[in-house]
N, C-alpha and C. Protein backbone atom coordinates (compact mmCIF):
# COMPACT_ATOMS: atom_id res chain seq x y z
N UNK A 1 -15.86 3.37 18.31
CA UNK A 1 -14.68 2.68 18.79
C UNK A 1 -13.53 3.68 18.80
N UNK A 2 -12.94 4.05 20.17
CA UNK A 2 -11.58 4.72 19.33
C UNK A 2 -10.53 4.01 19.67
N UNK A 3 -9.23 3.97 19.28
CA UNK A 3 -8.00 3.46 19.05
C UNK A 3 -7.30 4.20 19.77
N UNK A 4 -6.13 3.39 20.37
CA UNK A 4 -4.49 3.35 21.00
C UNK A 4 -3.52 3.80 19.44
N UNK A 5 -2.83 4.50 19.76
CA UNK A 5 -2.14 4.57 18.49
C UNK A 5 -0.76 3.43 18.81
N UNK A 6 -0.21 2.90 17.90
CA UNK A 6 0.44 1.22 18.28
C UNK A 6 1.84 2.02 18.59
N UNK A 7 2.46 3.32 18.10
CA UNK A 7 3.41 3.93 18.13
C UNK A 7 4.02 4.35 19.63
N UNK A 8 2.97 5.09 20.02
CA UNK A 8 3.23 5.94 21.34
C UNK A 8 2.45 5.90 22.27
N UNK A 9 0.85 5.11 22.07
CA UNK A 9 0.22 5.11 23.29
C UNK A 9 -1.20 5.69 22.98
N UNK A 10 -0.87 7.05 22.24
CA UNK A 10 -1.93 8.11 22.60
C UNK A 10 -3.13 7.93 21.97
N UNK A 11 -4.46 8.30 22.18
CA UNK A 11 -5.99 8.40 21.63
C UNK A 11 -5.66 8.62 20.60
N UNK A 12 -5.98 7.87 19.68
CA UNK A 12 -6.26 8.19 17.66
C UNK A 12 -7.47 9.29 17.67
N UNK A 13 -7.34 9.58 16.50
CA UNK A 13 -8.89 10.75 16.14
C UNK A 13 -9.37 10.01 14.94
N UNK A 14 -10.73 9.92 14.77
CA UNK A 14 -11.05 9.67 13.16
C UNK A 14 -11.25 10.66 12.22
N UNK A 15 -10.57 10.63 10.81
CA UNK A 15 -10.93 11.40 9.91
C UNK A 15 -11.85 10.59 8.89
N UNK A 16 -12.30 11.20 8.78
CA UNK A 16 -13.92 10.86 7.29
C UNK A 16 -13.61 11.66 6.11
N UNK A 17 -14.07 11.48 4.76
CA UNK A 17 -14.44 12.30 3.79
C UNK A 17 -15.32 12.56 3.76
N UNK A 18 -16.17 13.15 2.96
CA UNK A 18 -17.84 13.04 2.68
C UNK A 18 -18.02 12.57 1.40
N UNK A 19 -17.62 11.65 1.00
CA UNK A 19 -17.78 11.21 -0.09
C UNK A 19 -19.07 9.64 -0.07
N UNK A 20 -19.17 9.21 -0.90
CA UNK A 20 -19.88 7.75 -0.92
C UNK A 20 -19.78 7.16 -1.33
N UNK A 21 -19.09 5.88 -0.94
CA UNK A 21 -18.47 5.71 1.08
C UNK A 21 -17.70 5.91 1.13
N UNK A 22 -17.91 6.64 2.54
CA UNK A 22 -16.62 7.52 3.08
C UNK A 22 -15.54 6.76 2.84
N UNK A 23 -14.24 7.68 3.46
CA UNK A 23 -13.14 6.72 3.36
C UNK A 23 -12.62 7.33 4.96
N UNK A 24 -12.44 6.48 6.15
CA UNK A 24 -12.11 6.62 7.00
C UNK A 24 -10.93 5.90 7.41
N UNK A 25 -9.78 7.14 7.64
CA UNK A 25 -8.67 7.12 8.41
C UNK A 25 -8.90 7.21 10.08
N UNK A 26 -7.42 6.37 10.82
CA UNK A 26 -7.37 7.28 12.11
C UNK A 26 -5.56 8.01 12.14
N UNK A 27 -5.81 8.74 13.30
CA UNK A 27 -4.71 9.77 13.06
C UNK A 27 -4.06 9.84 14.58
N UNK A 28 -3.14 9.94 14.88
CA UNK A 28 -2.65 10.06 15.92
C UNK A 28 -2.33 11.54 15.96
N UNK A 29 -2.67 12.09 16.95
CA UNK A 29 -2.29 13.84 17.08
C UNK A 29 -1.19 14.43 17.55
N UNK A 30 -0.68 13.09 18.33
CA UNK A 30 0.95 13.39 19.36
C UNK A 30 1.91 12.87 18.29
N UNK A 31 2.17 11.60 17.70
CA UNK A 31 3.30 11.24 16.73
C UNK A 31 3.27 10.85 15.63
N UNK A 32 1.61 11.52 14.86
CA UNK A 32 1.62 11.96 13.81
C UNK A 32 1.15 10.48 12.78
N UNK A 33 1.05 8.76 13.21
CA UNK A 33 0.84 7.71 12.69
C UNK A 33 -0.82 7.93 12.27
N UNK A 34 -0.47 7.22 11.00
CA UNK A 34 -2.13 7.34 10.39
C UNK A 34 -2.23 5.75 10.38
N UNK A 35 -3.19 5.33 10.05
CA UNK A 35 -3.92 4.25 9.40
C UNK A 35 -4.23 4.03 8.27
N UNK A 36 -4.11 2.85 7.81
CA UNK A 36 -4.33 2.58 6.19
C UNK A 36 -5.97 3.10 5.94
N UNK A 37 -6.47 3.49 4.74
CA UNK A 37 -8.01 4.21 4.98
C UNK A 37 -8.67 2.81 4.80
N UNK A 38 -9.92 2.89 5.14
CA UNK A 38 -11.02 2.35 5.26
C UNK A 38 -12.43 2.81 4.26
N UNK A 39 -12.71 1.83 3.36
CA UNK A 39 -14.11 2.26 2.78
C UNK A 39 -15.01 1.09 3.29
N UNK A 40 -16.28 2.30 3.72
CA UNK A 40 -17.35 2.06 4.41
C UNK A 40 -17.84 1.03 3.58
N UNK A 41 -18.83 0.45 3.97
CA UNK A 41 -19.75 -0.63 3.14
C UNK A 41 -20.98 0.27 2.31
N UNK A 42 -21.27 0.54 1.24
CA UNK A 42 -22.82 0.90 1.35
C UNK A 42 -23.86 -0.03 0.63
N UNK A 43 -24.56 -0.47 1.78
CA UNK A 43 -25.95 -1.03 2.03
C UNK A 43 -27.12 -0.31 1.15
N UNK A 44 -27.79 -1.09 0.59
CA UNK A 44 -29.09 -0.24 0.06
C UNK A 44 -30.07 -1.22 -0.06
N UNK A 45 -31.37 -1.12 0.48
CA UNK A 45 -32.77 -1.47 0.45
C UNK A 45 -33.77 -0.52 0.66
N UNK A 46 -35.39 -1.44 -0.07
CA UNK A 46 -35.81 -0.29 -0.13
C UNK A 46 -36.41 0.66 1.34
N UNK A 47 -36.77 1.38 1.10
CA UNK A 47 -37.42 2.29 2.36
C UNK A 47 -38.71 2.07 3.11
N UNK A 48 -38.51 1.61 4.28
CA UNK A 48 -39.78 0.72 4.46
C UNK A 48 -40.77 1.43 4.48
N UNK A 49 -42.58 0.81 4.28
CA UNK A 49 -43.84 1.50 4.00
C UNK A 49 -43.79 2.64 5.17
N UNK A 50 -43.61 2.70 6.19
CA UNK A 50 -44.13 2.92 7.35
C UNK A 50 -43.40 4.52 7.34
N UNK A 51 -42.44 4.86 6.54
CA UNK A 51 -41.51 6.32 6.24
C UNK A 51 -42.48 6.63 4.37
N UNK A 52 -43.06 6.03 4.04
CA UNK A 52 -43.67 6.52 2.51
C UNK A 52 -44.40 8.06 2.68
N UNK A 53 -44.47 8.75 1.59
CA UNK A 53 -45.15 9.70 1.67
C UNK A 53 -46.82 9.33 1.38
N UNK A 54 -47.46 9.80 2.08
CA UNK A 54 -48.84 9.10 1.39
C UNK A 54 -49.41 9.75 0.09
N UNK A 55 -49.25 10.77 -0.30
CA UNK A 55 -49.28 10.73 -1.75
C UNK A 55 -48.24 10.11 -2.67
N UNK A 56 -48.87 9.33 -3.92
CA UNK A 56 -48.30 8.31 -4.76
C UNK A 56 -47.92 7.00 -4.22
N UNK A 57 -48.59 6.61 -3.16
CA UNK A 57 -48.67 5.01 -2.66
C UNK A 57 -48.83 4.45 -3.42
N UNK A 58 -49.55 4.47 -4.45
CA UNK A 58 -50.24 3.33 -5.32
C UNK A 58 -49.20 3.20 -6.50
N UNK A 59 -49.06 4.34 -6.25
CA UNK A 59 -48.34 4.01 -8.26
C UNK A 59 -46.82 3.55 -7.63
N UNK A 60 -46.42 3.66 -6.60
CA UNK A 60 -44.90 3.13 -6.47
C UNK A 60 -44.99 1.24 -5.86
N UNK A 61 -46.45 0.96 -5.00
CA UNK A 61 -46.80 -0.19 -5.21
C UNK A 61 -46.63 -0.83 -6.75
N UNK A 62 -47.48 -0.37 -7.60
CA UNK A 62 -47.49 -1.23 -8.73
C UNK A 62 -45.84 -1.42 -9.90
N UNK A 63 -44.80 -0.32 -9.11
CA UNK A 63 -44.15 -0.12 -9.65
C UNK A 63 -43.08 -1.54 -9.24
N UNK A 64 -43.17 -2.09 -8.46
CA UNK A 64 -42.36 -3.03 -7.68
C UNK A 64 -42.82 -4.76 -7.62
């Protein structure tokens, strides 16, 4: 998605951290308006069978 900046008009940019979860700003490049930051959601389930390594199938089956 990118953004109108509400100030002047111009294309926002997004900034990210690399942290977990990120924290994402947007930035206007012409008059300088940021955005309040944003933390990402993080989601976690497990990894479905079909990505498993096939060694230790069994023992992470019985583990669950």
């Amino acid at each position: 998605m990118q953004y109108l900046c509400p100030k002047c008009g111009c294309l926002m940019y997004t900034v990210s951290t690399a942290s977990i979860p990120a924290i994402i700003m947007y930035h206007c490049a012409n008059c300088g308006f940021k955005s309040k930051p944003l933390k990402e959601t993080v989601e976690c389930e497990y990894l479905p069978i079909d990505l498993w390594a096939e060694e230790g199938d069994d023992e992470i089956q019985h583990n669950r």
